[in-house]
N, C-alpha and C. Protein backbone atom coordinates (compact mmCIF):
# COMPACT_ATOMS: atom_id res chain seq x y z
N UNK A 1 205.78 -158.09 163.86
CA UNK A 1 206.21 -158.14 162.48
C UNK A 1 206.67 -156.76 162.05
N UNK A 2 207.75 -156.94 161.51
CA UNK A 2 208.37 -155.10 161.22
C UNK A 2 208.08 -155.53 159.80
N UNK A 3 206.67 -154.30 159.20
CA UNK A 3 206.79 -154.43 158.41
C UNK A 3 207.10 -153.25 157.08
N UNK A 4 208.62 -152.69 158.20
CA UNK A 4 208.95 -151.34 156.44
C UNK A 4 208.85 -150.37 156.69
N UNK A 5 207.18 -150.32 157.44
CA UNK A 5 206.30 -148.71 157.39
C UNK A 5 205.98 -148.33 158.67
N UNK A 6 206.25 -149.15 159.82
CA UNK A 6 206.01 -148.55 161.10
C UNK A 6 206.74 -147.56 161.80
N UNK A 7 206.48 -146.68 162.25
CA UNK A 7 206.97 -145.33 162.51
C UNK A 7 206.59 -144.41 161.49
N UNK A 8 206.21 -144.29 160.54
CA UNK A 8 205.82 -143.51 159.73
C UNK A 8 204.12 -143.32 159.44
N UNK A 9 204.01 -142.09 159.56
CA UNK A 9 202.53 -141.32 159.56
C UNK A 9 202.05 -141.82 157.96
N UNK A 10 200.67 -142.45 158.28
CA UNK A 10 200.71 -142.67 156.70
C UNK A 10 200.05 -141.11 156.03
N UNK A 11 199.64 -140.59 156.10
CA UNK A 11 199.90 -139.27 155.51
C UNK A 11 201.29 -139.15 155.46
N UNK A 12 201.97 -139.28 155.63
CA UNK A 12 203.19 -138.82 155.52
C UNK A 12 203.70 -139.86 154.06
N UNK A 13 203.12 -140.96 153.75
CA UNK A 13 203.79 -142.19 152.39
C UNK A 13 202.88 -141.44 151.23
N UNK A 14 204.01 -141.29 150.19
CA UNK A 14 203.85 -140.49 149.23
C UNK A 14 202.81 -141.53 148.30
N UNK A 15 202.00 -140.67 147.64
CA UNK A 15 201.28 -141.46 146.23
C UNK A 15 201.75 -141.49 145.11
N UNK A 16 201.84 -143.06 144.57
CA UNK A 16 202.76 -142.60 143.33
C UNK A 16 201.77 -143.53 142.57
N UNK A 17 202.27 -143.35 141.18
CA UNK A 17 201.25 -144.05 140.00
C UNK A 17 202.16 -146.06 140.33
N UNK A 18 201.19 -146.43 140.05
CA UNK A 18 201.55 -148.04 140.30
C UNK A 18 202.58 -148.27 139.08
N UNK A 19 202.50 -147.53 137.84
CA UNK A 19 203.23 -147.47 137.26
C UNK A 19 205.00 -147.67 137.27
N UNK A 20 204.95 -146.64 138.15
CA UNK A 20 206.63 -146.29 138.80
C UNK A 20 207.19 -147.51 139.59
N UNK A 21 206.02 -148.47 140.03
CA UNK A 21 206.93 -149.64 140.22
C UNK A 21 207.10 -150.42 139.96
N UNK A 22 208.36 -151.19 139.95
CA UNK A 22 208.83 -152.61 139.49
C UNK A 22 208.06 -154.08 140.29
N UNK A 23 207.06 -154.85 139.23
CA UNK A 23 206.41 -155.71 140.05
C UNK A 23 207.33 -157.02 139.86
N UNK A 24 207.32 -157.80 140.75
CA UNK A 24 208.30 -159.20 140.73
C UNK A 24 207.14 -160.39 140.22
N UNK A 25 207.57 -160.88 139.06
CA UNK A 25 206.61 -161.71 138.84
C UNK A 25 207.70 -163.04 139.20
N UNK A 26 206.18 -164.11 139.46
CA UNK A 26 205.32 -164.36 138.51
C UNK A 26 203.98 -163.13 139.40
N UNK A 27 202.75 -162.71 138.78
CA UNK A 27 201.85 -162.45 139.17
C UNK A 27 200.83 -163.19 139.47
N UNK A 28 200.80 -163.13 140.93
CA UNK A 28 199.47 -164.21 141.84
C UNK A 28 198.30 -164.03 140.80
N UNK A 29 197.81 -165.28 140.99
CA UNK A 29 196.20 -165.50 140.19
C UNK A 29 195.42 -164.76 140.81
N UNK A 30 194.82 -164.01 139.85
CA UNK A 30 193.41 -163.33 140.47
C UNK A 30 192.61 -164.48 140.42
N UNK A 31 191.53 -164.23 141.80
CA UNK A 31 190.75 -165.18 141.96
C UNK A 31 189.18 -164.36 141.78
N UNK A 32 188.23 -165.36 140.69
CA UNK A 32 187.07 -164.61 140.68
C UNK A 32 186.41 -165.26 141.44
N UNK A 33 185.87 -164.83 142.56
CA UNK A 33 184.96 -165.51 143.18
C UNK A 33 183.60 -165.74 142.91
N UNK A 34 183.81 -167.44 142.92
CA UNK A 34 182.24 -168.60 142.69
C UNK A 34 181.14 -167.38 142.99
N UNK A 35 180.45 -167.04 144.15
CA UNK A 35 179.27 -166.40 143.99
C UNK A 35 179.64 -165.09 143.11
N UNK A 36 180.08 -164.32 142.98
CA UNK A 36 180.10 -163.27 142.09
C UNK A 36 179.76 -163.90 140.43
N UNK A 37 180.36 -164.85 140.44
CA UNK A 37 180.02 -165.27 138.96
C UNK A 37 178.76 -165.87 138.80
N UNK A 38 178.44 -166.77 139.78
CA UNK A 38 177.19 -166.72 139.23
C UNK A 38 176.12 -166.05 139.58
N UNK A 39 176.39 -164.75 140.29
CA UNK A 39 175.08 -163.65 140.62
C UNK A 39 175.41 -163.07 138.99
N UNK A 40 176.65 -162.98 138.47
CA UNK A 40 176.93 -162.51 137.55
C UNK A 40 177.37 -160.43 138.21
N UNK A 41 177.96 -160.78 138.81
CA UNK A 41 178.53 -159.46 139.43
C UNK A 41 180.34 -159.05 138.57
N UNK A 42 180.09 -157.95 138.31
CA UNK A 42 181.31 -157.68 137.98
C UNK A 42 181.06 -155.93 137.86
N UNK A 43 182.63 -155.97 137.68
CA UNK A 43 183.31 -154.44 137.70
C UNK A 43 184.22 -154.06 138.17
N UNK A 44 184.91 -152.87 138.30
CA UNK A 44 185.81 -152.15 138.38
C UNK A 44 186.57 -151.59 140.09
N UNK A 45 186.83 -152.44 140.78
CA UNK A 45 187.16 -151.95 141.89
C UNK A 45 188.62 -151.21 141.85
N UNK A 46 188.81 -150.34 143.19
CA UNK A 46 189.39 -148.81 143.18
C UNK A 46 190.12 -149.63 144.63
N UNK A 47 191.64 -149.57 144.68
CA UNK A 47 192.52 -150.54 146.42
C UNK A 47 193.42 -149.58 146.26
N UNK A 48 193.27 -148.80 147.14
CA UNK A 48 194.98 -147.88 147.56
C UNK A 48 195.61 -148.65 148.64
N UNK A 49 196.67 -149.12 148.32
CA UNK A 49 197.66 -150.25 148.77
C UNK A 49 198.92 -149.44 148.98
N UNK A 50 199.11 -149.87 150.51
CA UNK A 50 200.74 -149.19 150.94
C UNK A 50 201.56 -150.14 150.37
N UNK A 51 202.85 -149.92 150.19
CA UNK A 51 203.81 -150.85 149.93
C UNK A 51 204.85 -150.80 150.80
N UNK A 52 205.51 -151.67 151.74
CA UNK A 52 206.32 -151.09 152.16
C UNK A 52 208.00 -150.89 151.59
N UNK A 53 208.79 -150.71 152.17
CA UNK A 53 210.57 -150.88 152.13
C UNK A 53 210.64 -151.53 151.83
N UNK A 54 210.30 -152.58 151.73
CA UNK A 54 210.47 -154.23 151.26
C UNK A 54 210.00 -154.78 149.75
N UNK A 55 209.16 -154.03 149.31
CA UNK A 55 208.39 -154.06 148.04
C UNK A 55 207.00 -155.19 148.59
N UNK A 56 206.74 -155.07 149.47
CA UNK A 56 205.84 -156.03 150.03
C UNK A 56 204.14 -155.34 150.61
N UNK A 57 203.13 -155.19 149.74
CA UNK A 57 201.76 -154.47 150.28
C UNK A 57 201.76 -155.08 151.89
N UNK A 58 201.38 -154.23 152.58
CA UNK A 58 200.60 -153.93 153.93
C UNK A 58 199.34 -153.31 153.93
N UNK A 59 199.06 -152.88 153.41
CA UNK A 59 197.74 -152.59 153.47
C UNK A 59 196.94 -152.72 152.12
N UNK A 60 195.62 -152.86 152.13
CA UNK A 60 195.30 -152.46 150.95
C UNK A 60 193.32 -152.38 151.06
N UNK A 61 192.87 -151.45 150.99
CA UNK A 61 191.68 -150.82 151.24
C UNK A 61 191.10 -150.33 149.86
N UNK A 62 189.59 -151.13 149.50
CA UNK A 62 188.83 -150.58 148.22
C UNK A 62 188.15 -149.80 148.60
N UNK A 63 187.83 -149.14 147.45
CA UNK A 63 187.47 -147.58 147.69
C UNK A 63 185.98 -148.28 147.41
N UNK A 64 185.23 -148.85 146.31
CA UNK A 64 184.93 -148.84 145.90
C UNK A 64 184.32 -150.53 145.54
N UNK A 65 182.61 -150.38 145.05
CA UNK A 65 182.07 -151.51 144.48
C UNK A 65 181.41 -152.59 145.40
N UNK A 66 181.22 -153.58 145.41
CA UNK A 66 179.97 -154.92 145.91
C UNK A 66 181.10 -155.92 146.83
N UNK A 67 180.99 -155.88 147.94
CA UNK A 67 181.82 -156.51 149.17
C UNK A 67 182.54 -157.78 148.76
N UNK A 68 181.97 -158.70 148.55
CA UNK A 68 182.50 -159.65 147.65
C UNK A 68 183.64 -159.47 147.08
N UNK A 69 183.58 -158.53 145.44
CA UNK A 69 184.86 -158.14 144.94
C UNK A 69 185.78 -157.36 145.38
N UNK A 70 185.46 -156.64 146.28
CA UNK A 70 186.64 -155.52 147.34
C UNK A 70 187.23 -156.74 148.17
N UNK A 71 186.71 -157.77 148.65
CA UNK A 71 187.57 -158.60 149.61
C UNK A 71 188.60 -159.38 148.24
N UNK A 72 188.12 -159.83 147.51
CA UNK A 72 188.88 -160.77 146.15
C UNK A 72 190.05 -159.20 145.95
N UNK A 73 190.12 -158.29 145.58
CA UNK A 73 190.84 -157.75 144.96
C UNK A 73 191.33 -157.46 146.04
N UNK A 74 191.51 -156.85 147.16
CA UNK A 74 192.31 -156.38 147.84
C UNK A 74 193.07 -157.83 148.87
N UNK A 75 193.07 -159.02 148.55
CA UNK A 75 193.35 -160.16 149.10
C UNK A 75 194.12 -160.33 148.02
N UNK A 76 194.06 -160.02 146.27
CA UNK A 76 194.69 -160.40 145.41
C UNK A 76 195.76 -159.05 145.27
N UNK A 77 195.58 -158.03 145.47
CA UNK A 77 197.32 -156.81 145.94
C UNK A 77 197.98 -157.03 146.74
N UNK A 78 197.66 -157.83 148.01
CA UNK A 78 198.46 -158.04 149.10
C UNK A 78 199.49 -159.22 148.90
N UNK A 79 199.18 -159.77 148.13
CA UNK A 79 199.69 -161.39 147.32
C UNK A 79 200.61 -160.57 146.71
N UNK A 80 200.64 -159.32 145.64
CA UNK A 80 201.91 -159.35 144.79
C UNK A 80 203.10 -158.52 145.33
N UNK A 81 204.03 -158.53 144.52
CA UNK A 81 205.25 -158.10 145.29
C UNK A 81 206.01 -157.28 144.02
N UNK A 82 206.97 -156.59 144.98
CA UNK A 82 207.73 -155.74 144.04
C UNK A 82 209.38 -155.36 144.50
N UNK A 83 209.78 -155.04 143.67
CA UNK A 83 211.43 -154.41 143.79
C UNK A 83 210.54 -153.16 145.09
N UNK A 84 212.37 -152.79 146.01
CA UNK A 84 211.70 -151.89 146.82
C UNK A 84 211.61 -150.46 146.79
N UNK A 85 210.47 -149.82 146.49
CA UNK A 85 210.16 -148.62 146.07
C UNK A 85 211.22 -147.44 146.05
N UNK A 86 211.43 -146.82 145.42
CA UNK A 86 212.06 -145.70 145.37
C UNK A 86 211.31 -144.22 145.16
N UNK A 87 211.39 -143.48 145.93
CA UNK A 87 210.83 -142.28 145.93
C UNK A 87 211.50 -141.16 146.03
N UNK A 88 211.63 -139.76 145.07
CA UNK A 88 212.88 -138.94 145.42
C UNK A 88 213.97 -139.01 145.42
N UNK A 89 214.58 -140.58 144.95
CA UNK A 89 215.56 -140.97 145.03
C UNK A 89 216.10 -141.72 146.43
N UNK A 90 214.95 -142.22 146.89
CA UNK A 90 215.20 -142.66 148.37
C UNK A 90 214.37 -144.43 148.35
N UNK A 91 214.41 -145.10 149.10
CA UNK A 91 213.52 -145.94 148.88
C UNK A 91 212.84 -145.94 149.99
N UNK A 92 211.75 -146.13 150.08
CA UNK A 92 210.70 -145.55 151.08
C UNK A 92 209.54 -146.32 150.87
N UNK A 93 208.69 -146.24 151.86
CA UNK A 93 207.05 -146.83 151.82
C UNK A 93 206.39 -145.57 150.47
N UNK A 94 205.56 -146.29 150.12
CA UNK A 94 205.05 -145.59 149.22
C UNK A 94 203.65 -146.08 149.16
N UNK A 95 202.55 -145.48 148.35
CA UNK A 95 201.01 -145.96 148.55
C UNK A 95 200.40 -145.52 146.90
N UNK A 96 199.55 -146.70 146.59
CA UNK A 96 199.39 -146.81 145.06
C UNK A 96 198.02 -146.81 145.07
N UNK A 97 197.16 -146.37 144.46
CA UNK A 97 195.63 -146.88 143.80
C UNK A 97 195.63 -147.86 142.22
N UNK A 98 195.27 -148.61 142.84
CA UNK A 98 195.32 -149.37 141.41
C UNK A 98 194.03 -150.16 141.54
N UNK A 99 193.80 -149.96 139.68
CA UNK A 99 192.27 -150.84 139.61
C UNK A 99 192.22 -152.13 138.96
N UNK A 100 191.40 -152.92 139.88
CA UNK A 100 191.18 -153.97 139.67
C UNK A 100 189.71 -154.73 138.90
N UNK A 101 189.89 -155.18 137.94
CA UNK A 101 188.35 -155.83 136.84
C UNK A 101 188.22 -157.37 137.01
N UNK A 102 187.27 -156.81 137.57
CA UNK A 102 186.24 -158.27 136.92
C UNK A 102 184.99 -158.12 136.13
N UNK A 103 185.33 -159.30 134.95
CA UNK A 103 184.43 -158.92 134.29
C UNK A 103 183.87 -160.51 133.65
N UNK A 104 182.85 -161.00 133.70
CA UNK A 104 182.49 -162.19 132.95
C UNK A 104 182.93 -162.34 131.54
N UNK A 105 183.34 -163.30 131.24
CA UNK A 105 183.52 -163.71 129.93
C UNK A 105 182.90 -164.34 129.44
């Protein structure tokens, strides 16, 4: 599968604010997962997600929080998609931290 970013050192894919990119909706459903809700688990998980050439995540790794919600959130970045990154004026792989909430209602 060529996906964008192979050949390239990921130290080498720049960090940019998730901001700077264009997301293609619609936006995939976050899914809260059944046992988390009813242990009543929630919070704030931390996924630095590559994106590649394509506007398409390849990776995406939580920094952060209770195993459960790091698998839900980083299963729910890999789902969304975007126009394809531009960096420097180039379009390129690029790598984002973005946070993800769960929180009971």
């Amino acid at each position: 599968m060529n996906d964008h970013c192979e050949g390239i050192p990921q130290g080498m894919i720049p960090l940019v604010p998730i901001t700077s990119l264009v997301e293609i909706l619609p936006r995939p459903e976050l899914v809260y997962p059944a046992e988390a809700q009813a242990k009543k688990i929630q919070g704030k998980i931390q996924v630095e997600v590559t994106i590649s050439t394509a506007g398409i995540p390849v990776t995406a790794v939580s920094q952060n929080g209770p195993i459960v919600l790091r698998i839900a959130a980083e299963n729910w970045q890999l789902k969304r998609r975007f126009k394809p990154p531009v960096f420097e004026g180039l379009v390129q792989p690029v790598k984002v931290v973005n946070n993800v909430t769960f929180a009971i209602q």
